[in-house]
PDB file of N, CA and C in Angstrom:
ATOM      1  N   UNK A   1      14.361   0.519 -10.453  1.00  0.00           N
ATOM      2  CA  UNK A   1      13.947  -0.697  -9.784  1.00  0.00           C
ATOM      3  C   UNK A   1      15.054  -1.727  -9.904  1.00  0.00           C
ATOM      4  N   UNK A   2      15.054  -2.128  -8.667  1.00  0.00           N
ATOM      5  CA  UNK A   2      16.280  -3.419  -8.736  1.00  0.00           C
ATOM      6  C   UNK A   2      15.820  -4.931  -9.231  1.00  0.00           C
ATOM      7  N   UNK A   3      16.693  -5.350  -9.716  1.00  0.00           N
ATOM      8  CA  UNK A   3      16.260  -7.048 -10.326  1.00  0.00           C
ATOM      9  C   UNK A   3      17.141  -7.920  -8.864  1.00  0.00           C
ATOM     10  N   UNK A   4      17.244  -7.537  -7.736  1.00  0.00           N
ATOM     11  CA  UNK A   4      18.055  -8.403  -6.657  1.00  0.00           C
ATOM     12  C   UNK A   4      17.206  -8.929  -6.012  1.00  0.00           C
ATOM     13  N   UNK A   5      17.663 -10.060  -6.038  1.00  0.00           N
ATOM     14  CA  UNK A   5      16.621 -11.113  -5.264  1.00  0.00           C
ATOM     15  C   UNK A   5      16.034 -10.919  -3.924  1.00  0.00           C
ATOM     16  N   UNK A   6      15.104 -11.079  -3.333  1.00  0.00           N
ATOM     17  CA  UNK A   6      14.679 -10.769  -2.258  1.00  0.00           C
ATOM     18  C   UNK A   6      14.543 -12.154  -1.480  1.00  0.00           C
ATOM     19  N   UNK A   7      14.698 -11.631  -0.195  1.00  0.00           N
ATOM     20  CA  UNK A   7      14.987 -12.825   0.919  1.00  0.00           C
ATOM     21  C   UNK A   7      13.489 -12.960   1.143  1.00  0.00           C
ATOM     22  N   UNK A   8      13.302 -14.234   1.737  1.00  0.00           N
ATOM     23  CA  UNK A   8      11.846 -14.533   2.154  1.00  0.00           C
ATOM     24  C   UNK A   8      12.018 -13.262   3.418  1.00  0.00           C
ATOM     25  N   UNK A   9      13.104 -13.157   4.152  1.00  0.00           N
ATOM     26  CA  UNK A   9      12.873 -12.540   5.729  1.00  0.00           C
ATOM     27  C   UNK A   9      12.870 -10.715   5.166  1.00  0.00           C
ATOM     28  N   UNK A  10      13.191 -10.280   3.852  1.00  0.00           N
ATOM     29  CA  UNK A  10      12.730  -9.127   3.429  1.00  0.00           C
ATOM     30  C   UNK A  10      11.035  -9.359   2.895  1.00  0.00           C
ATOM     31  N   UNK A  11      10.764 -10.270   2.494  1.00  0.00           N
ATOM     32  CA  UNK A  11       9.327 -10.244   2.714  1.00  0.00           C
ATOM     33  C   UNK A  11       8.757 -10.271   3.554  1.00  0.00           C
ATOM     34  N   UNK A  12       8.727 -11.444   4.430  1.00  0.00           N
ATOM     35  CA  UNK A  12       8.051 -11.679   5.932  1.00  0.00           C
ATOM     36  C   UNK A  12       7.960 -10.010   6.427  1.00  0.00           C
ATOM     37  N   UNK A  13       9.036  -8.895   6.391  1.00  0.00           N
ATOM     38  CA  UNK A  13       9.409  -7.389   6.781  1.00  0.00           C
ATOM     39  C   UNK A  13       8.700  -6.808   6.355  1.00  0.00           C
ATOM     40  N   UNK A  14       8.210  -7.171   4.669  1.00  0.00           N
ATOM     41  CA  UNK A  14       7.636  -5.999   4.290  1.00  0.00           C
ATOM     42  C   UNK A  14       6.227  -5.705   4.438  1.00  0.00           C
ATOM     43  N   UNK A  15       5.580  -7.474   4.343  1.00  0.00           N
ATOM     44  CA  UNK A  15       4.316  -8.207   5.035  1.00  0.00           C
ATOM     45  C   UNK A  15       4.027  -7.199   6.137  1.00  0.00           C
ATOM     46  N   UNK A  16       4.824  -7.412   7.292  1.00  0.00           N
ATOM     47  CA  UNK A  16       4.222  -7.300   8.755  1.00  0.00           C
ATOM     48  C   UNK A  16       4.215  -5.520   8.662  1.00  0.00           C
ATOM     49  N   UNK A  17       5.299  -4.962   7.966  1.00  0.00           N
ATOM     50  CA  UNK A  17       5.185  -3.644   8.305  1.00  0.00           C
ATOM     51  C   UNK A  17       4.041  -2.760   7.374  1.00  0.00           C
ATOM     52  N   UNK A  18       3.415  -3.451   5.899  1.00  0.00           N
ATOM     53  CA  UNK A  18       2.216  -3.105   5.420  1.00  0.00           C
ATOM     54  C   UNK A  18       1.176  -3.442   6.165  1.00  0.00           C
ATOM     55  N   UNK A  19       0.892  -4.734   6.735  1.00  0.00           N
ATOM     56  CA  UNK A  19      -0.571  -4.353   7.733  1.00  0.00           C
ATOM     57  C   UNK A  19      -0.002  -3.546   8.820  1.00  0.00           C
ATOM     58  N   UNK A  20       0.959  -3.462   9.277  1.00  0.00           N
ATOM     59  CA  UNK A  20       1.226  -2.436  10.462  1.00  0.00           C
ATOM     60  C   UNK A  20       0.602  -1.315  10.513  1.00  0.00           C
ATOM     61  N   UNK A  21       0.775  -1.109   8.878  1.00  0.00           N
ATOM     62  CA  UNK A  21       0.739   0.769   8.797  1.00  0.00           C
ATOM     63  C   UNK A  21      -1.035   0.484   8.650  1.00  0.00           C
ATOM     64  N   UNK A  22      -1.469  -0.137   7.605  1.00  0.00           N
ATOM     65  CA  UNK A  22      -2.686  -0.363   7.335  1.00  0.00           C
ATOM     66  C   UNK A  22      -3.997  -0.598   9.013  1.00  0.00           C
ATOM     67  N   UNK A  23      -3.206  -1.314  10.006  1.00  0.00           N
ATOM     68  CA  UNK A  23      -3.510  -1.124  10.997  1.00  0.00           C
ATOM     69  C   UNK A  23      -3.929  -0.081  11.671  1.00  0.00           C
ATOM     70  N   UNK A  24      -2.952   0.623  12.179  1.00  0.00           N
ATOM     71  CA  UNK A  24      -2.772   2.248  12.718  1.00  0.00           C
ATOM     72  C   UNK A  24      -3.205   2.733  12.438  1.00  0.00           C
ATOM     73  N   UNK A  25      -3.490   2.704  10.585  1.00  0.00           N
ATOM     74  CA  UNK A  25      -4.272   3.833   9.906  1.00  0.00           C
ATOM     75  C   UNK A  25      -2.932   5.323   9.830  1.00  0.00           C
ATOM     76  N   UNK A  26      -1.342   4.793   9.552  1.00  0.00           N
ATOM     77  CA  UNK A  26      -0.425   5.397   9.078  1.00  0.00           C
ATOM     78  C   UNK A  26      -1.040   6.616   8.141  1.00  0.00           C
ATOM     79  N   UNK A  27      -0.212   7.519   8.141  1.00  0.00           N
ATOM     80  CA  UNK A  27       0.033   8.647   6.842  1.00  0.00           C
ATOM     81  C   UNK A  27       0.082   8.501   6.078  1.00  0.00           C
ATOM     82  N   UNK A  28      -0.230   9.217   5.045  1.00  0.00           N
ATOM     83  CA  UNK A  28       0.122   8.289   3.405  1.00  0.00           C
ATOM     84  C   UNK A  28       1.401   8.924   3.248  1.00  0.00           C
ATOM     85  N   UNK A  29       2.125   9.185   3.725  1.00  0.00           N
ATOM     86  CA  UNK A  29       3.460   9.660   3.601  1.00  0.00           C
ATOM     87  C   UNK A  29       4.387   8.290   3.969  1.00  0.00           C
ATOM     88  N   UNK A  30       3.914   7.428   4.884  1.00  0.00           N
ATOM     89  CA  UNK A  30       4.075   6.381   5.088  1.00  0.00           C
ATOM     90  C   UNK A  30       4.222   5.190   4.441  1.00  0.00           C
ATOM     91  N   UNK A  31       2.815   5.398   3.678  1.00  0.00           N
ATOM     92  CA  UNK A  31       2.664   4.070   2.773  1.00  0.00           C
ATOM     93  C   UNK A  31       2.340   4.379   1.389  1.00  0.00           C
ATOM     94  N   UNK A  32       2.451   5.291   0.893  1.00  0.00           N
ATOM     95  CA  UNK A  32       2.519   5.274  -0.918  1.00  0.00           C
ATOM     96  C   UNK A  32       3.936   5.386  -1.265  1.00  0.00           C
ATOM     97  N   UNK A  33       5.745   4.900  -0.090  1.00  0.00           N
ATOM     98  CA  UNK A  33       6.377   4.600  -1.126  1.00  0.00           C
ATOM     99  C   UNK A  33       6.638   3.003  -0.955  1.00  0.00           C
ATOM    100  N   UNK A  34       5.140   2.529  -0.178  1.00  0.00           N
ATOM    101  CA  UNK A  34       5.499   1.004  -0.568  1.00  0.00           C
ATOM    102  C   UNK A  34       4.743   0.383  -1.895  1.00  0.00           C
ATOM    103  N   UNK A  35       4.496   1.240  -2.420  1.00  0.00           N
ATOM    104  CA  UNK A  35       3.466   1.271  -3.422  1.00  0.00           C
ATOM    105  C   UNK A  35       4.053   1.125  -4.798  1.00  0.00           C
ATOM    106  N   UNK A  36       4.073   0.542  -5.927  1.00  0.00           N
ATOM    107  CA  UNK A  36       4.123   0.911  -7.063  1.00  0.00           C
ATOM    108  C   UNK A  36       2.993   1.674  -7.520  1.00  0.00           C
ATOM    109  N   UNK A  37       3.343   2.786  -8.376  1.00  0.00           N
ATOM    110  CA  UNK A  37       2.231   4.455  -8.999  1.00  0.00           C
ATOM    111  C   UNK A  37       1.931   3.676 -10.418  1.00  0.00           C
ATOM    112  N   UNK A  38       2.340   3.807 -11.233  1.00  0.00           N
ATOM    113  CA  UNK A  38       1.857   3.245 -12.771  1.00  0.00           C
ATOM    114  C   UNK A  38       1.282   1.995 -12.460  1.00  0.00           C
ATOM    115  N   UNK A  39       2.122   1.257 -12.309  1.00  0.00           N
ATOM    116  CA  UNK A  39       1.211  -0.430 -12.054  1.00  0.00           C
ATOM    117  C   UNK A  39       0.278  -0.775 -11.519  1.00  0.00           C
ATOM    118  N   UNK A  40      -0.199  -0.094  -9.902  1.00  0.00           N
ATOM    119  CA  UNK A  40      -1.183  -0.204  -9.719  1.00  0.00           C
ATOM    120  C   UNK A  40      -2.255  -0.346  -9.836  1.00  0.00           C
ATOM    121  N   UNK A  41      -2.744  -1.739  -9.493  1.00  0.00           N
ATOM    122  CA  UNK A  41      -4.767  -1.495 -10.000  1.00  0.00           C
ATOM    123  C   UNK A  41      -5.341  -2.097  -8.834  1.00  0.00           C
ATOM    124  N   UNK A  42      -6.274  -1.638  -7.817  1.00  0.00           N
ATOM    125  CA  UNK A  42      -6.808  -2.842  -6.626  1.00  0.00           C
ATOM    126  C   UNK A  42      -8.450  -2.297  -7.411  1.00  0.00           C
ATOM    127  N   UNK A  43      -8.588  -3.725  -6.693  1.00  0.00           N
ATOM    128  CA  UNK A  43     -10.067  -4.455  -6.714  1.00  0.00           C
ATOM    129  C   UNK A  43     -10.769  -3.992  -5.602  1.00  0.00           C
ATOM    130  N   UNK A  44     -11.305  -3.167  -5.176  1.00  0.00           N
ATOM    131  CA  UNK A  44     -12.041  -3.131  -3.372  1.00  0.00           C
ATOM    132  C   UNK A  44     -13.484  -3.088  -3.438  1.00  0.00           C
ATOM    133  N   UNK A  45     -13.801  -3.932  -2.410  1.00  0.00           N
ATOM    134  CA  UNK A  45     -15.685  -3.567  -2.027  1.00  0.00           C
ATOM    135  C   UNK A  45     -16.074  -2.646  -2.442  1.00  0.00           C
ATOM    136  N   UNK A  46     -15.367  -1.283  -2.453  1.00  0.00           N
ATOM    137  CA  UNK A  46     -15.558   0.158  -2.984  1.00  0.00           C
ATOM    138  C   UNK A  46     -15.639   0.302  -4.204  1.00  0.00           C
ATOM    139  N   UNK A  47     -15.036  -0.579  -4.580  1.00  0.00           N
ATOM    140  CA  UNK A  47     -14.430   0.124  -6.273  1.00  0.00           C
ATOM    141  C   UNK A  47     -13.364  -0.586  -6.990  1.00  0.00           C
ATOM    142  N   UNK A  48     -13.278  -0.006  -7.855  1.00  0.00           N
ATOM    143  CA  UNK A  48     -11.507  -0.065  -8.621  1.00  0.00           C
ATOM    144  C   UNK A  48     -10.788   1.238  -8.459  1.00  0.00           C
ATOM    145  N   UNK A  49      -9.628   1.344  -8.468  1.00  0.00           N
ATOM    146  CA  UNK A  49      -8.808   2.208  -7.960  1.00  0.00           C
ATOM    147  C   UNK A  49      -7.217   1.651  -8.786  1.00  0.00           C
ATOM    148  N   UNK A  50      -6.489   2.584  -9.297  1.00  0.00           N
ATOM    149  CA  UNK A  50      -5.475   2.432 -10.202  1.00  0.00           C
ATOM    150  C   UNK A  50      -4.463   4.079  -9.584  1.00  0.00           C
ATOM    151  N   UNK A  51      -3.313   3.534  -9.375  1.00  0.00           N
ATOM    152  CA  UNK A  51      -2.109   4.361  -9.048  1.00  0.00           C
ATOM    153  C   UNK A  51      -2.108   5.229  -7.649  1.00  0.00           C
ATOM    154  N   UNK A  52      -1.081   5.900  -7.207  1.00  0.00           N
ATOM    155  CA  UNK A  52      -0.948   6.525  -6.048  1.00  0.00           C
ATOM    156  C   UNK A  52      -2.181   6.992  -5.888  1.00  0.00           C
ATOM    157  N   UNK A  53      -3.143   7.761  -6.726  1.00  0.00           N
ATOM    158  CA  UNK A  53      -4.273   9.126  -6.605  1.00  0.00           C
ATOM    159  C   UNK A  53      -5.335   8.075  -6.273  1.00  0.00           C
ATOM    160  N   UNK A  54      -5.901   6.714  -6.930  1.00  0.00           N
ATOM    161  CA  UNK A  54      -6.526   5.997  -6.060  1.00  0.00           C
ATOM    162  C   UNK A  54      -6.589   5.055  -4.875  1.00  0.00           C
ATOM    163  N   UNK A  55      -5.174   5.136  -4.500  1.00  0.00           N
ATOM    164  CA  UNK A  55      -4.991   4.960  -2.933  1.00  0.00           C
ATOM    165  C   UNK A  55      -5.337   5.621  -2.156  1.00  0.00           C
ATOM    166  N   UNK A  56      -5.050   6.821  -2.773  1.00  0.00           N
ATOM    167  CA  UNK A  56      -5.251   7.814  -1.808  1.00  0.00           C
ATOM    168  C   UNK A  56      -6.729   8.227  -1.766  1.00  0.00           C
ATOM    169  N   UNK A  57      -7.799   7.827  -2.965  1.00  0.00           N
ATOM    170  CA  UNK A  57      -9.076   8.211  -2.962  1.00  0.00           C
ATOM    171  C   UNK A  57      -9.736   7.131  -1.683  1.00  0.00           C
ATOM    172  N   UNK A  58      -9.144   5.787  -2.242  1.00  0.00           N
ATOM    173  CA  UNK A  58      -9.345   4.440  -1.392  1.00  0.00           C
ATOM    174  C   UNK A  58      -9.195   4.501   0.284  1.00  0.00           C
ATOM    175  N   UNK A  59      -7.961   5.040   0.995  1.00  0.00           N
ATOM    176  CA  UNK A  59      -7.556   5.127   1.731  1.00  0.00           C
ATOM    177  C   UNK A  59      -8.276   5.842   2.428  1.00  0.00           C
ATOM    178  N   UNK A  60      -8.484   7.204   1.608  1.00  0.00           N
ATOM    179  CA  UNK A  60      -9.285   8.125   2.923  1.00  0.00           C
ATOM    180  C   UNK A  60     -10.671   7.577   2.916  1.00  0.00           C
ATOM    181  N   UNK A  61     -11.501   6.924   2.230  1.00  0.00           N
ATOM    182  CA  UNK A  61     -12.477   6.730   2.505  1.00  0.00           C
ATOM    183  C   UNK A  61     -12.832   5.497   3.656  1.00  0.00           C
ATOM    184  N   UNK A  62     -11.477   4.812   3.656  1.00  0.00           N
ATOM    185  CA  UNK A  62     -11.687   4.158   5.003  1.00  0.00           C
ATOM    186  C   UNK A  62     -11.074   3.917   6.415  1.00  0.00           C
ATOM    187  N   UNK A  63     -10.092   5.144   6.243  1.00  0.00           N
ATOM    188  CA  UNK A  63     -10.052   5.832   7.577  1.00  0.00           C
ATOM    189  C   UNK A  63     -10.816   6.407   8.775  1.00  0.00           C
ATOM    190  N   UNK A  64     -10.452   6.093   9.828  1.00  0.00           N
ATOM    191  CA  UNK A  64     -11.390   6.298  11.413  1.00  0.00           C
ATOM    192  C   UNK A  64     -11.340   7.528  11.424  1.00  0.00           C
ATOM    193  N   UNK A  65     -12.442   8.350  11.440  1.00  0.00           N
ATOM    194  CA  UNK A  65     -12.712   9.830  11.953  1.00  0.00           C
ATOM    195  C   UNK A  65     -11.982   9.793  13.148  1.00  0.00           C
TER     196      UNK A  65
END
């Protein structure tokens, strides 16, 4: 992991292209390497969910048939 500062306009990037994918309903090939795996913990209507394996529990459960 890098300690280099990040530009607001690499955020604003990284912003628009996570709901992008979250939008579409992307691959998880897509979006678990925007992810930190160990650190992870989300809070959801669903549940709690901690690292790549509960994204991925998270994710498919609210994906469009």
């Amino acid at each position: 992991m890098s300690n280099n500062p990040v530009s607001e306009s690499e955020v604003n990037a990284f912003i628009r292209d996570w709901f992008h994918n979250l939008d579409k309903h992307a691959d998880l090939d897509q979006i678990l390497p925007m992810l930190a795996d160990k650190a992870l913990r989300m809070n959801m209507p669903e549940g709690q969910y901690a690292n790549h394996n509960g994204f991925k529990q998270w994710y498919r459960g609210v994906e469009i048939p």
